[in-house]
PDB file of N, CA and C in Angstrom:
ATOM      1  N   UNK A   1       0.831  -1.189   0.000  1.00  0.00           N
ATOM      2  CA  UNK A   1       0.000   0.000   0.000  1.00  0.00           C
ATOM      3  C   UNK A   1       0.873   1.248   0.000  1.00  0.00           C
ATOM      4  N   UNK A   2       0.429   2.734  -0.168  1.00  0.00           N
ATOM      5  CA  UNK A   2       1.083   3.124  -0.259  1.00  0.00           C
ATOM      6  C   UNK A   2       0.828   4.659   0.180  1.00  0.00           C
ATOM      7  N   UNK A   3       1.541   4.918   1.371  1.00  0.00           N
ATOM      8  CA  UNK A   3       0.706   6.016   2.075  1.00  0.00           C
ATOM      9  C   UNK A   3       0.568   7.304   1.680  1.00  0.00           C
ATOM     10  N   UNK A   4      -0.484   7.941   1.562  1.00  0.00           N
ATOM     11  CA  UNK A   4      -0.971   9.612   1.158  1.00  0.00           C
ATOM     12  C   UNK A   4      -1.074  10.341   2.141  1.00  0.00           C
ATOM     13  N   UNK A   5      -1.132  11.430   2.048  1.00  0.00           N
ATOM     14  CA  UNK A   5      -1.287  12.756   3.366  1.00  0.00           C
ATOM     15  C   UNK A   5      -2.772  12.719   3.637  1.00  0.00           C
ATOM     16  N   UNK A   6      -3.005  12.126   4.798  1.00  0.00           N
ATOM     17  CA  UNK A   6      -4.609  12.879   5.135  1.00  0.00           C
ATOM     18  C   UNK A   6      -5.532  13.563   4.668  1.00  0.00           C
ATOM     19  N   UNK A   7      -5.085  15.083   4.175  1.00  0.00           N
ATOM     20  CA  UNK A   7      -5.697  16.372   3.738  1.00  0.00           C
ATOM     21  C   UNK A   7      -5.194  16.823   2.417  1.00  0.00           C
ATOM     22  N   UNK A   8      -6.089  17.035   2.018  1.00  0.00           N
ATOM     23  CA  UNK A   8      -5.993  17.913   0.536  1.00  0.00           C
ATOM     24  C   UNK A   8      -4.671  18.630   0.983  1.00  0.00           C
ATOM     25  N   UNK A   9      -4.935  19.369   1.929  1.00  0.00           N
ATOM     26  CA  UNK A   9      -3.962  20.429   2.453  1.00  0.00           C
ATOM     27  C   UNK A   9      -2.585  20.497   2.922  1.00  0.00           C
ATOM     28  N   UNK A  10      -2.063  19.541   2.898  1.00  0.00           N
ATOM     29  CA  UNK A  10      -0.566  18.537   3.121  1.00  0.00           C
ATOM     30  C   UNK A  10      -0.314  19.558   1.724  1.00  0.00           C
ATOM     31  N   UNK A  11       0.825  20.156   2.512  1.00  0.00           N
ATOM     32  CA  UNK A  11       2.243  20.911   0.952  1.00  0.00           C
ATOM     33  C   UNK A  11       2.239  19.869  -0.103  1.00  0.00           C
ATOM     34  N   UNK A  12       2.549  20.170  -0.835  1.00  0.00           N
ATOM     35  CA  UNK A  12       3.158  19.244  -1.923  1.00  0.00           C
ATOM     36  C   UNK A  12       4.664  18.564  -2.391  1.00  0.00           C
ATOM     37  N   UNK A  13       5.108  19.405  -1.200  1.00  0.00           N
ATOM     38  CA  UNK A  13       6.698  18.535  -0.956  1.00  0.00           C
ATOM     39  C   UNK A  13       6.729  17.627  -0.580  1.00  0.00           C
ATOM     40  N   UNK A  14       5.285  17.432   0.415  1.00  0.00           N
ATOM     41  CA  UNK A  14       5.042  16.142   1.475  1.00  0.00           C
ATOM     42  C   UNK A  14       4.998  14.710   0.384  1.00  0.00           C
ATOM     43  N   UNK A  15       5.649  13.791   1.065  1.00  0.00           N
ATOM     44  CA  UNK A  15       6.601  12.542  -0.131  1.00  0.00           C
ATOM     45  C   UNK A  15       5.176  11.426   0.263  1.00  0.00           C
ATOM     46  N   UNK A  16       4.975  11.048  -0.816  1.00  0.00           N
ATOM     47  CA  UNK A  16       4.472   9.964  -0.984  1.00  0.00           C
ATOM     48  C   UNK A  16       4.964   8.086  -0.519  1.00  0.00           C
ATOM     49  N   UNK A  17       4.706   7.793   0.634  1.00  0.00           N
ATOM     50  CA  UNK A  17       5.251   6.747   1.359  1.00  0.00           C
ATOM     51  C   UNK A  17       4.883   5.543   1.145  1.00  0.00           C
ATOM     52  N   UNK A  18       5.457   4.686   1.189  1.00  0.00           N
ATOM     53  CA  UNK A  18       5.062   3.208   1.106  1.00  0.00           C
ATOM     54  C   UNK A  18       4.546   2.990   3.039  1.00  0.00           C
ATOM     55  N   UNK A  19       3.447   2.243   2.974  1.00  0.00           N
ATOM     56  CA  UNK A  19       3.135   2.060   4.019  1.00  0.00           C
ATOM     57  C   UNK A  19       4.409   1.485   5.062  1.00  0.00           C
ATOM     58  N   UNK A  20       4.045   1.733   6.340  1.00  0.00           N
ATOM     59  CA  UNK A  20       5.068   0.840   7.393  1.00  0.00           C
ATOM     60  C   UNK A  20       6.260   1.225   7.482  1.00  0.00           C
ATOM     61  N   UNK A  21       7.045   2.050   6.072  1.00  0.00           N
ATOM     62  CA  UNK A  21       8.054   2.554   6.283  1.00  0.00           C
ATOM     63  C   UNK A  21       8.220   3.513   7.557  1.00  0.00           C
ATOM     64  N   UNK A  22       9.391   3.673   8.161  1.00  0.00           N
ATOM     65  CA  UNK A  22       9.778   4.667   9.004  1.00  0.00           C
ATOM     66  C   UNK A  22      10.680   5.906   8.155  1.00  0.00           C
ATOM     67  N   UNK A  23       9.723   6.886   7.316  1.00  0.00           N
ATOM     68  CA  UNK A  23      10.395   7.733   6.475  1.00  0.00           C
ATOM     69  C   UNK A  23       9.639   9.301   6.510  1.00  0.00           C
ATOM     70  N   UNK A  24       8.690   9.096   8.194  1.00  0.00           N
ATOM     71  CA  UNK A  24       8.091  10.321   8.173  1.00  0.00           C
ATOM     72  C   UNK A  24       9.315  11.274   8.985  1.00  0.00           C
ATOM     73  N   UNK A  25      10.357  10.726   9.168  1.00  0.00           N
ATOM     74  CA  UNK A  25      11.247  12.021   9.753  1.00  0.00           C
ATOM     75  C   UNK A  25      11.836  13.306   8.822  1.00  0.00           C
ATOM     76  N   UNK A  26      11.385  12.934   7.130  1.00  0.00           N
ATOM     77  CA  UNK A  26      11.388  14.315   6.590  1.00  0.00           C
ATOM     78  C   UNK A  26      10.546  15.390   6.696  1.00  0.00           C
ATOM     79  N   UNK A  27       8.921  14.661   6.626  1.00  0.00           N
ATOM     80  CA  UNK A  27       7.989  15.370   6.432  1.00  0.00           C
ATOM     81  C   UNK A  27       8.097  15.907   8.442  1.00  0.00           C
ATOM     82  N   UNK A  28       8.206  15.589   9.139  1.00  0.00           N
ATOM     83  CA  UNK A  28       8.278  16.208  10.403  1.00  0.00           C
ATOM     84  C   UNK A  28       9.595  17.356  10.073  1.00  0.00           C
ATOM     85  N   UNK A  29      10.747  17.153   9.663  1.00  0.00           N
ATOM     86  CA  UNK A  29      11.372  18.068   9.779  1.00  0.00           C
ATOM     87  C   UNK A  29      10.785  19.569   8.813  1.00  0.00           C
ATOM     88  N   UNK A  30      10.172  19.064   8.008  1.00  0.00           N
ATOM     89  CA  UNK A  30       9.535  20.043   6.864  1.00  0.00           C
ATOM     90  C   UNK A  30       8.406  20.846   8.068  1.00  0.00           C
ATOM     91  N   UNK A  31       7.860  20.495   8.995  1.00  0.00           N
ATOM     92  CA  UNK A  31       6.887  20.955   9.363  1.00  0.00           C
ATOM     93  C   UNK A  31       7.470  21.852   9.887  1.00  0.00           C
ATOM     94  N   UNK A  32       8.774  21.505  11.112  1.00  0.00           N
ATOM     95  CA  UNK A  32       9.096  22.928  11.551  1.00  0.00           C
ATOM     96  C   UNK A  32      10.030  24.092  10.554  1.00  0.00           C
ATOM     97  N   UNK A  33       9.855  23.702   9.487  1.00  0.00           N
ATOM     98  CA  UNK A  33      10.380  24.668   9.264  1.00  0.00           C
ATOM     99  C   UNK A  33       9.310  25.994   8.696  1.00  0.00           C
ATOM    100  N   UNK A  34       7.819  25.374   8.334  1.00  0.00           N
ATOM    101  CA  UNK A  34       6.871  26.233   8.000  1.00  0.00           C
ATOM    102  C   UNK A  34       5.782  25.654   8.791  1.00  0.00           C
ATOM    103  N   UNK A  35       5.629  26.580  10.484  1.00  0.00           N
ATOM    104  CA  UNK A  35       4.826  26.327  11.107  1.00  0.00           C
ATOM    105  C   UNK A  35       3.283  25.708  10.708  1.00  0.00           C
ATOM    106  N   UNK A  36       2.694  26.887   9.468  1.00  0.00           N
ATOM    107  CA  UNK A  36       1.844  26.186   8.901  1.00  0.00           C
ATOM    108  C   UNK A  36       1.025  24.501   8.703  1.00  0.00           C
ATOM    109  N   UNK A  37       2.355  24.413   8.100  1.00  0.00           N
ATOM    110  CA  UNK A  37       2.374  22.822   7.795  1.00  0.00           C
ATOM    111  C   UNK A  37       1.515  21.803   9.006  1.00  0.00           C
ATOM    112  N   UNK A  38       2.311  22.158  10.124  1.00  0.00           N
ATOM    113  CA  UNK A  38       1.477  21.496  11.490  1.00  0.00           C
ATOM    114  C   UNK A  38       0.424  21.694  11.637  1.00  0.00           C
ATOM    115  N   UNK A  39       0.116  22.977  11.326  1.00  0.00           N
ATOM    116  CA  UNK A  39      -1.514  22.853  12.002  1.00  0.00           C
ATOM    117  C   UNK A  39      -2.183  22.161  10.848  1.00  0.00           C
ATOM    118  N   UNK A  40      -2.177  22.009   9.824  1.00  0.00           N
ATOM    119  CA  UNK A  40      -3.062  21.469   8.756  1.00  0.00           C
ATOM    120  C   UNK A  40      -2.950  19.582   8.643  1.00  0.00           C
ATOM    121  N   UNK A  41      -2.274  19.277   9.671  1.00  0.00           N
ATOM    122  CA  UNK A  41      -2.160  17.695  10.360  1.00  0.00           C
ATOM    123  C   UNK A  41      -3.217  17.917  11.901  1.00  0.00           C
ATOM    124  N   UNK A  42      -3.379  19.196  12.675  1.00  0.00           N
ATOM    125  CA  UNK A  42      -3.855  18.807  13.758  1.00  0.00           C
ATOM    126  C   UNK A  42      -5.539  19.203  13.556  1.00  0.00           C
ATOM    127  N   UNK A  43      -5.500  19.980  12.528  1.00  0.00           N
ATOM    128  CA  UNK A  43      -7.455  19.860  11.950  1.00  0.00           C
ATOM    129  C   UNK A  43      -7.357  21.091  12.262  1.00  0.00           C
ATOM    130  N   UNK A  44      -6.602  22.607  12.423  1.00  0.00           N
ATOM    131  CA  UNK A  44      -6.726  23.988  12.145  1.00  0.00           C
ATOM    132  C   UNK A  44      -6.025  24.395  10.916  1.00  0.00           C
ATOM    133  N   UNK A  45      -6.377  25.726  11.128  1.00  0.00           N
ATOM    134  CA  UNK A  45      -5.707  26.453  10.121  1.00  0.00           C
ATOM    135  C   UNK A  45      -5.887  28.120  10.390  1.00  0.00           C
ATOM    136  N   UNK A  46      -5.163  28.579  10.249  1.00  0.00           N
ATOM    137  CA  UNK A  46      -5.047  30.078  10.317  1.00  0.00           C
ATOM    138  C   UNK A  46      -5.452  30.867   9.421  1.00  0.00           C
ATOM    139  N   UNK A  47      -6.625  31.711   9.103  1.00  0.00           N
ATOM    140  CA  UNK A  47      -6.821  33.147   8.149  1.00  0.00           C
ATOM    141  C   UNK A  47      -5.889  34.424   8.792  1.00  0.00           C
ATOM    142  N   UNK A  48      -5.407  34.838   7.856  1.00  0.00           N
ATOM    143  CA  UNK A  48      -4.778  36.160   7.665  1.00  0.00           C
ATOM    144  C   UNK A  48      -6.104  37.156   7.067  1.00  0.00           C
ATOM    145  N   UNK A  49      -6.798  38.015   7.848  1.00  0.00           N
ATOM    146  CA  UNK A  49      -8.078  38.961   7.338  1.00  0.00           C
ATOM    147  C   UNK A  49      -7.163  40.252   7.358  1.00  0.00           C
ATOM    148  N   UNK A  50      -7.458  40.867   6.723  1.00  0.00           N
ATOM    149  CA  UNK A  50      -7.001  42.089   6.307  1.00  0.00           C
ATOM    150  C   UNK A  50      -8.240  43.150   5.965  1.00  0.00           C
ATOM    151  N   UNK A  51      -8.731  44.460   6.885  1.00  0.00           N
ATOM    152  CA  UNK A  51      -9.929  45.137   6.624  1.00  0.00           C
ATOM    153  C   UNK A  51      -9.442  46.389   6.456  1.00  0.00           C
ATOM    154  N   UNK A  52     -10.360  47.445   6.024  1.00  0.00           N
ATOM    155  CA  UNK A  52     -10.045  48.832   5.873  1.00  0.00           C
ATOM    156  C   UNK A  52     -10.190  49.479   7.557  1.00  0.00           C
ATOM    157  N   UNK A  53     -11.172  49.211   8.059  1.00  0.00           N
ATOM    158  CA  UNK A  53     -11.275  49.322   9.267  1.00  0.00           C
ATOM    159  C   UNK A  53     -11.534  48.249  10.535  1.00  0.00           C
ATOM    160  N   UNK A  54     -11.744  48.253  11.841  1.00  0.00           N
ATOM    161  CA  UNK A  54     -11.303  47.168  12.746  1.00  0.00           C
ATOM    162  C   UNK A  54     -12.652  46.598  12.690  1.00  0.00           C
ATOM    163  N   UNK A  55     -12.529  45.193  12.683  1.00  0.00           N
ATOM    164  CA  UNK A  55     -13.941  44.384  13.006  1.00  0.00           C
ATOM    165  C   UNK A  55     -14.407  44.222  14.648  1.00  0.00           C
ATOM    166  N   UNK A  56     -16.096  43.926  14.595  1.00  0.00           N
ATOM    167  CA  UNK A  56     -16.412  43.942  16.118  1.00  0.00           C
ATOM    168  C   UNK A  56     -16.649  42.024  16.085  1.00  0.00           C
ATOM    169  N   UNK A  57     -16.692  42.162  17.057  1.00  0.00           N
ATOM    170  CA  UNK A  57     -15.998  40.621  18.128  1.00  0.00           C
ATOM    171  C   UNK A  57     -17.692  39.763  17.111  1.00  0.00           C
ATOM    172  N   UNK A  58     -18.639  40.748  16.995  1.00  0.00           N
ATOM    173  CA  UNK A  58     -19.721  39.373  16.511  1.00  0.00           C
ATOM    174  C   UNK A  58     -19.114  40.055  14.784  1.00  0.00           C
ATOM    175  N   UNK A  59     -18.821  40.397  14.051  1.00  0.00           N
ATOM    176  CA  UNK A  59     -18.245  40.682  12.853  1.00  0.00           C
ATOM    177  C   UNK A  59     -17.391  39.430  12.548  1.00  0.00           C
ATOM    178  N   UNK A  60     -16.037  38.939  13.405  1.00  0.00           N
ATOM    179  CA  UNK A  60     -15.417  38.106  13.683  1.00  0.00           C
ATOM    180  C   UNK A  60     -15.494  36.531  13.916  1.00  0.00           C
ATOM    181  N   UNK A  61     -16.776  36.415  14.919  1.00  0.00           N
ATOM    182  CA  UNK A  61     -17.555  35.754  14.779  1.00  0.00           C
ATOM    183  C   UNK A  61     -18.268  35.006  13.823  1.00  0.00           C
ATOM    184  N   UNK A  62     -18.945  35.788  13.545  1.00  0.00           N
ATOM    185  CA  UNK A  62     -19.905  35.387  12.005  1.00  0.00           C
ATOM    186  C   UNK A  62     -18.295  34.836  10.971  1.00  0.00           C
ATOM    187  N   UNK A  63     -17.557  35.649  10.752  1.00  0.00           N
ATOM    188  CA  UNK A  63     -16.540  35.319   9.695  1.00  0.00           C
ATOM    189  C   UNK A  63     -15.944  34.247   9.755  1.00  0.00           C
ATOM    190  N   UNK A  64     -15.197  33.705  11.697  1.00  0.00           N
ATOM    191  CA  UNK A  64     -14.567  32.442  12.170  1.00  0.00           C
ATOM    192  C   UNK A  64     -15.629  31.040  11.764  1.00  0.00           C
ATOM    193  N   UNK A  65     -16.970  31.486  11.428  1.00  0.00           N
ATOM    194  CA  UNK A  65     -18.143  30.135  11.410  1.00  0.00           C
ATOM    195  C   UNK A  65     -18.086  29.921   9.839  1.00  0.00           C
ATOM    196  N   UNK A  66     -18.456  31.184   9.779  1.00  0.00           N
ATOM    197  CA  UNK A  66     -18.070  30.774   7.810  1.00  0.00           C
ATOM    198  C   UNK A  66     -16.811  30.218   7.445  1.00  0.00           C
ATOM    199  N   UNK A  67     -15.535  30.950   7.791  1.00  0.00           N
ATOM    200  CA  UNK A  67     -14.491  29.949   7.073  1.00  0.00           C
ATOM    201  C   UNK A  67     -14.478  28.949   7.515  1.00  0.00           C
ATOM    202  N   UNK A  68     -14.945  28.443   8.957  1.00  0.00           N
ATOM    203  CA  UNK A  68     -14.720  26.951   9.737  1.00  0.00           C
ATOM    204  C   UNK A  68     -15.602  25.968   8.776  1.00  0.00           C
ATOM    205  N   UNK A  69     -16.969  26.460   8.201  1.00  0.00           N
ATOM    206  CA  UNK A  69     -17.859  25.646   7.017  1.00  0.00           C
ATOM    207  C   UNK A  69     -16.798  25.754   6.248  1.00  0.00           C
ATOM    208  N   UNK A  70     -16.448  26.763   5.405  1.00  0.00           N
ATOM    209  CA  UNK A  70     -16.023  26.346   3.970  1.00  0.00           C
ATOM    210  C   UNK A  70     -14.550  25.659   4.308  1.00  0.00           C
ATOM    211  N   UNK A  71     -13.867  25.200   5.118  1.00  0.00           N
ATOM    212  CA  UNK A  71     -12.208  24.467   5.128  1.00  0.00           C
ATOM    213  C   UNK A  71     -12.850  23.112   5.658  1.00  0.00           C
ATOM    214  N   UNK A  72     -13.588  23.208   6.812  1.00  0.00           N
ATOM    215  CA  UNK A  72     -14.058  21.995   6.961  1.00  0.00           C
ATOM    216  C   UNK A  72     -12.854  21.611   8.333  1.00  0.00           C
ATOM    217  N   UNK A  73     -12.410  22.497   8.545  1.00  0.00           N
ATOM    218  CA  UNK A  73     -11.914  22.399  10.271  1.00  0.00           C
ATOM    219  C   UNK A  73     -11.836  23.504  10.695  1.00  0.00           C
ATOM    220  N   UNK A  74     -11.208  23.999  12.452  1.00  0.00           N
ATOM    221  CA  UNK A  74     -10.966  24.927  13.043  1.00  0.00           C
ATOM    222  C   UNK A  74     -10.207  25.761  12.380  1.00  0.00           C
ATOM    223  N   UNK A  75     -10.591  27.347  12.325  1.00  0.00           N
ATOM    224  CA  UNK A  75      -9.811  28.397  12.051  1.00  0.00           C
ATOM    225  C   UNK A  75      -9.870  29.435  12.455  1.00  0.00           C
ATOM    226  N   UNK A  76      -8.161  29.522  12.823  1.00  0.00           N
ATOM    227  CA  UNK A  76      -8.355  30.760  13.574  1.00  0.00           C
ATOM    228  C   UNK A  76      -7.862  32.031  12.764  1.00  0.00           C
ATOM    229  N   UNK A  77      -8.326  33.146  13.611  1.00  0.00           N
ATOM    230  CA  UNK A  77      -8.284  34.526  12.908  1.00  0.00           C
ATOM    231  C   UNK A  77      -7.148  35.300  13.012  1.00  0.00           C
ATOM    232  N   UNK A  78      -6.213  36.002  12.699  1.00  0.00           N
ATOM    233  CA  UNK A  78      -5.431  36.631  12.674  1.00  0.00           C
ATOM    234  C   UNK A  78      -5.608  38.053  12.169  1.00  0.00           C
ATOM    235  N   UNK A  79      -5.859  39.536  12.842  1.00  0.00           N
ATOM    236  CA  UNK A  79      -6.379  40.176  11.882  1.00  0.00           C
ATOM    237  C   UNK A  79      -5.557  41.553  11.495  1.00  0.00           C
ATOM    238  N   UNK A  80      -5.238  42.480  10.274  1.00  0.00           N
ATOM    239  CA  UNK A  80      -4.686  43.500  10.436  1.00  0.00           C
ATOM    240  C   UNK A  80      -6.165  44.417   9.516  1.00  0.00           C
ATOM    241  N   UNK A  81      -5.298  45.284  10.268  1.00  0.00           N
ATOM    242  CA  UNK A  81      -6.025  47.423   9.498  1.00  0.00           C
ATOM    243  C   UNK A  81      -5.493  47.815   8.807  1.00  0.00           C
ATOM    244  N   UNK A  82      -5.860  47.674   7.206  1.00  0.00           N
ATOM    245  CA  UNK A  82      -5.335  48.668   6.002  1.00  0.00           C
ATOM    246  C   UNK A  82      -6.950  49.537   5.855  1.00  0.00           C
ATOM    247  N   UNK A  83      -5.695  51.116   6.009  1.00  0.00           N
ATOM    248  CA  UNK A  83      -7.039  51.184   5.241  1.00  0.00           C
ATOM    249  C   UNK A  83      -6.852  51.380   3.449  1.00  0.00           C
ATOM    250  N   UNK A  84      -5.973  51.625   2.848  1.00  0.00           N
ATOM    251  CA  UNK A  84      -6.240  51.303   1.541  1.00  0.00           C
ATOM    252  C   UNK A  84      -7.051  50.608   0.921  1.00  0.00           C
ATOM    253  N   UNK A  85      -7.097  49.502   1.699  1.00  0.00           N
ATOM    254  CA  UNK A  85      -8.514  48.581   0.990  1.00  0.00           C
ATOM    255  C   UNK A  85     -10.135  49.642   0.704  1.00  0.00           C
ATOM    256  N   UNK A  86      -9.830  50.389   0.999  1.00  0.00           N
ATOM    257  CA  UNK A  86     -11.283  51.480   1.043  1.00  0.00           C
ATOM    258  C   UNK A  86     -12.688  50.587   1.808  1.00  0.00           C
ATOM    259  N   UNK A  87     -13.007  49.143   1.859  1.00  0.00           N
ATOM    260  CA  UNK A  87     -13.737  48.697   2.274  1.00  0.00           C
ATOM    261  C   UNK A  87     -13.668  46.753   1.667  1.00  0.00           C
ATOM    262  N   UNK A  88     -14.282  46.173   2.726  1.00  0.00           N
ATOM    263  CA  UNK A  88     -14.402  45.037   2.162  1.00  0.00           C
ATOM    264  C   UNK A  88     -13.266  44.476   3.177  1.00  0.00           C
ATOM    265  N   UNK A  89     -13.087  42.837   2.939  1.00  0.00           N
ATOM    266  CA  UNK A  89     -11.827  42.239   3.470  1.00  0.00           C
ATOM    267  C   UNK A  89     -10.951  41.188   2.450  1.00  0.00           C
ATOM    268  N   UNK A  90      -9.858  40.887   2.867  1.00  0.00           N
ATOM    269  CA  UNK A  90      -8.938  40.170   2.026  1.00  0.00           C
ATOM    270  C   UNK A  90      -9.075  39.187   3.337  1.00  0.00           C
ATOM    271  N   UNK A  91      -9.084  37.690   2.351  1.00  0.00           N
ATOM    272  CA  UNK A  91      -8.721  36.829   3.310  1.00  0.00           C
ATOM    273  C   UNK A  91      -7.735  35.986   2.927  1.00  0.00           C
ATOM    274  N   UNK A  92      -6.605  35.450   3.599  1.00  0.00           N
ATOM    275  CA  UNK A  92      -5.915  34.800   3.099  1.00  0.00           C
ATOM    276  C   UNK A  92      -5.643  33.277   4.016  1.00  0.00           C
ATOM    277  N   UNK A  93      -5.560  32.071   3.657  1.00  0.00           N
ATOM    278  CA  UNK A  93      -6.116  30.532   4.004  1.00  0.00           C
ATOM    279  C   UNK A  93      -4.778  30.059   3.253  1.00  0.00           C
ATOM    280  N   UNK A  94      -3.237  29.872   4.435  1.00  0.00           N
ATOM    281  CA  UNK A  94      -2.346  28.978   3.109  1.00  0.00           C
ATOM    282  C   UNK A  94      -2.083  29.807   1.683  1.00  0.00           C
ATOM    283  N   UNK A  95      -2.193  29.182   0.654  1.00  0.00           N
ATOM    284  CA  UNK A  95      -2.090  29.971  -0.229  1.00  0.00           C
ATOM    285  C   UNK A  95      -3.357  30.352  -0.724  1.00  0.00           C
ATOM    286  N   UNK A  96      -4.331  29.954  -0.612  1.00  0.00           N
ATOM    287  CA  UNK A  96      -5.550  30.742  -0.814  1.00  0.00           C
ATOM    288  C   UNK A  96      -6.058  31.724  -0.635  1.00  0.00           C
ATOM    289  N   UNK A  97      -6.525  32.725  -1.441  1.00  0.00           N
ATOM    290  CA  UNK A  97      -6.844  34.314  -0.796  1.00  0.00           C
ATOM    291  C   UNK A  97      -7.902  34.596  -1.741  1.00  0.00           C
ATOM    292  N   UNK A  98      -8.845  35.360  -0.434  1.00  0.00           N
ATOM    293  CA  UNK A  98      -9.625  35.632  -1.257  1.00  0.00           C
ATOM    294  C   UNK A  98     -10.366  36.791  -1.177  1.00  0.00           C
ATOM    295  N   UNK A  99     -10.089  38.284  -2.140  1.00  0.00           N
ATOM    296  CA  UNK A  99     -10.201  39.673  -2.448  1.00  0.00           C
ATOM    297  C   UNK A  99     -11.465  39.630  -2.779  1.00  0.00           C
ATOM    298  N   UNK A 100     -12.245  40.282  -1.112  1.00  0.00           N
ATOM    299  CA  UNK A 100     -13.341  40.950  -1.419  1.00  0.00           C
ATOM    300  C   UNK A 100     -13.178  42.369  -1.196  1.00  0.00           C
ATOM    301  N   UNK A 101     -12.035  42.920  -1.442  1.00  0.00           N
ATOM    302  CA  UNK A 101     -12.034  44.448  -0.479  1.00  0.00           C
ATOM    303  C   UNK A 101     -12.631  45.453  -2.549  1.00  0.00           C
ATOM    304  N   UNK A 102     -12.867  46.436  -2.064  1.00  0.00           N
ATOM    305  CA  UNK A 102     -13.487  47.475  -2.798  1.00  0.00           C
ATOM    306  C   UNK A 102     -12.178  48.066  -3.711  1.00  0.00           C
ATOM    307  N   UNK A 103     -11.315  48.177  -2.984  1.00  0.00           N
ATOM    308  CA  UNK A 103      -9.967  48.698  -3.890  1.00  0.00           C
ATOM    309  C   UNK A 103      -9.735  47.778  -5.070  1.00  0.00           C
ATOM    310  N   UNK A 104      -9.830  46.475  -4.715  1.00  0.00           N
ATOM    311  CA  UNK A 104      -9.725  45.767  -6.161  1.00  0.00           C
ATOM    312  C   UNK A 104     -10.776  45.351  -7.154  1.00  0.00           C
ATOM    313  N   UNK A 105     -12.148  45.589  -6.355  1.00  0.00           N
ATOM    314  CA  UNK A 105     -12.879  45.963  -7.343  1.00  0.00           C
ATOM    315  C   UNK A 105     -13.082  47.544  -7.683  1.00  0.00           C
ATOM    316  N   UNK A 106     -12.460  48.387  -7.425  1.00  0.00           N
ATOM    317  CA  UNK A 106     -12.455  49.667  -8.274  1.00  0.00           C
ATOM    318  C   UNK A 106     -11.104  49.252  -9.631  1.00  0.00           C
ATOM    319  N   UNK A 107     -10.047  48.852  -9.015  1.00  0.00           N
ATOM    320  CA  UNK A 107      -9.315  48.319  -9.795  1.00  0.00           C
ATOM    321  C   UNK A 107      -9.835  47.266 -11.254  1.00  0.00           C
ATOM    322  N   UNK A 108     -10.009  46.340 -10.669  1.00  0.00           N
ATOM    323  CA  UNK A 108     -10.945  45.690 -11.297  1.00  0.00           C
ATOM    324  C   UNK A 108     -12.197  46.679 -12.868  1.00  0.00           C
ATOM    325  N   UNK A 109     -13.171  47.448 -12.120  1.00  0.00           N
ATOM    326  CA  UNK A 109     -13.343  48.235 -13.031  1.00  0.00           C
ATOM    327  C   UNK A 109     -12.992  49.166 -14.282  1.00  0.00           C
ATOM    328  N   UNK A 110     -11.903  49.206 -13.142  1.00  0.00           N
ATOM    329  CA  UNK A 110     -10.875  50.907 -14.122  1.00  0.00           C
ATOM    330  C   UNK A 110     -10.584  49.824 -15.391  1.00  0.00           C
ATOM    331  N   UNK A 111      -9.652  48.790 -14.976  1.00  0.00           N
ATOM    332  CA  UNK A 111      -9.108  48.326 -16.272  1.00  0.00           C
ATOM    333  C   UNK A 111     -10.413  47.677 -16.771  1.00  0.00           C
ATOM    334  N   UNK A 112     -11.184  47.358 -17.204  1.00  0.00           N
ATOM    335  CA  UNK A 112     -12.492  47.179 -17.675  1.00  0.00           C
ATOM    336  C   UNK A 112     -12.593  48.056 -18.773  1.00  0.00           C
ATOM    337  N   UNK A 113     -12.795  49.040 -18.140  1.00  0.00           N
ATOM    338  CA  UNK A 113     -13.461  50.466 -19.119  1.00  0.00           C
ATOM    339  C   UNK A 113     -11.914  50.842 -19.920  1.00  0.00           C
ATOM    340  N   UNK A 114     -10.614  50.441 -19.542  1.00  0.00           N
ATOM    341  CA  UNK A 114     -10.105  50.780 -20.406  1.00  0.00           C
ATOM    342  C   UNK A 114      -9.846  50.009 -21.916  1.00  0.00           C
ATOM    343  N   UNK A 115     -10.001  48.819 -21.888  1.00  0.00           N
ATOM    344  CA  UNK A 115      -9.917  47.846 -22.815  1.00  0.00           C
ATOM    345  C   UNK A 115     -11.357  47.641 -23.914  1.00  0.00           C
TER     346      UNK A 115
END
């Protein structure tokens, strides 16, 4: 047989094992080197939110339940204040991100109308 990573979410450096082997001491050393990596073996994961202005604790709330549905485990929040974003939030999941802020849909527009 031949062992796979648990989660979709396992890096892709993570080596493909023959069962029974004793050959997880790479993929452990890989973990500390991008904290990440661990939590997506213990069933979390971290968002990076990024807002124009500060969110309130049920704002946060509501947001921690939604991403916890859409990953399908625990996630926690991490949050910063741009205000450049003019409005809206950036979320970022691993390499996943995902631009709802207003600056890139004005962006978004501008080049529209220019083409």
């Amino acid at each position: 047989k031949i062992w796979t990573p648990p989660t979709r979410s396992w890096p892709s450096a993570a080596p493909v094992l023959p069962e029974g082997s004793n050959r997880l001491t790479p993929v452990v050393s890989l973990s500390r080197l991008r904290p990440g990596w661990k939590s997506c073996t213990a069933g979390s994961v971290t968002a990076e939110v990024s807002s124009a202005r500060a969110l309130t604790d049920g704002q946060l709330e509501t947001l921690k339940a939604k991403l916890t549905a859409r990953e399908g485990r625990t996630v926690k929040i991490s949050t910063t204040v741009d205000p450049d974003l003019l409005g809206g939030l950036v979320v970022t999941i691993g390499s996943k991100r995902i631009d709802g802020s207003i600056r890139t849909r004005l962006n978004s527009l501008a080049h529209a109308m220019k083409g």
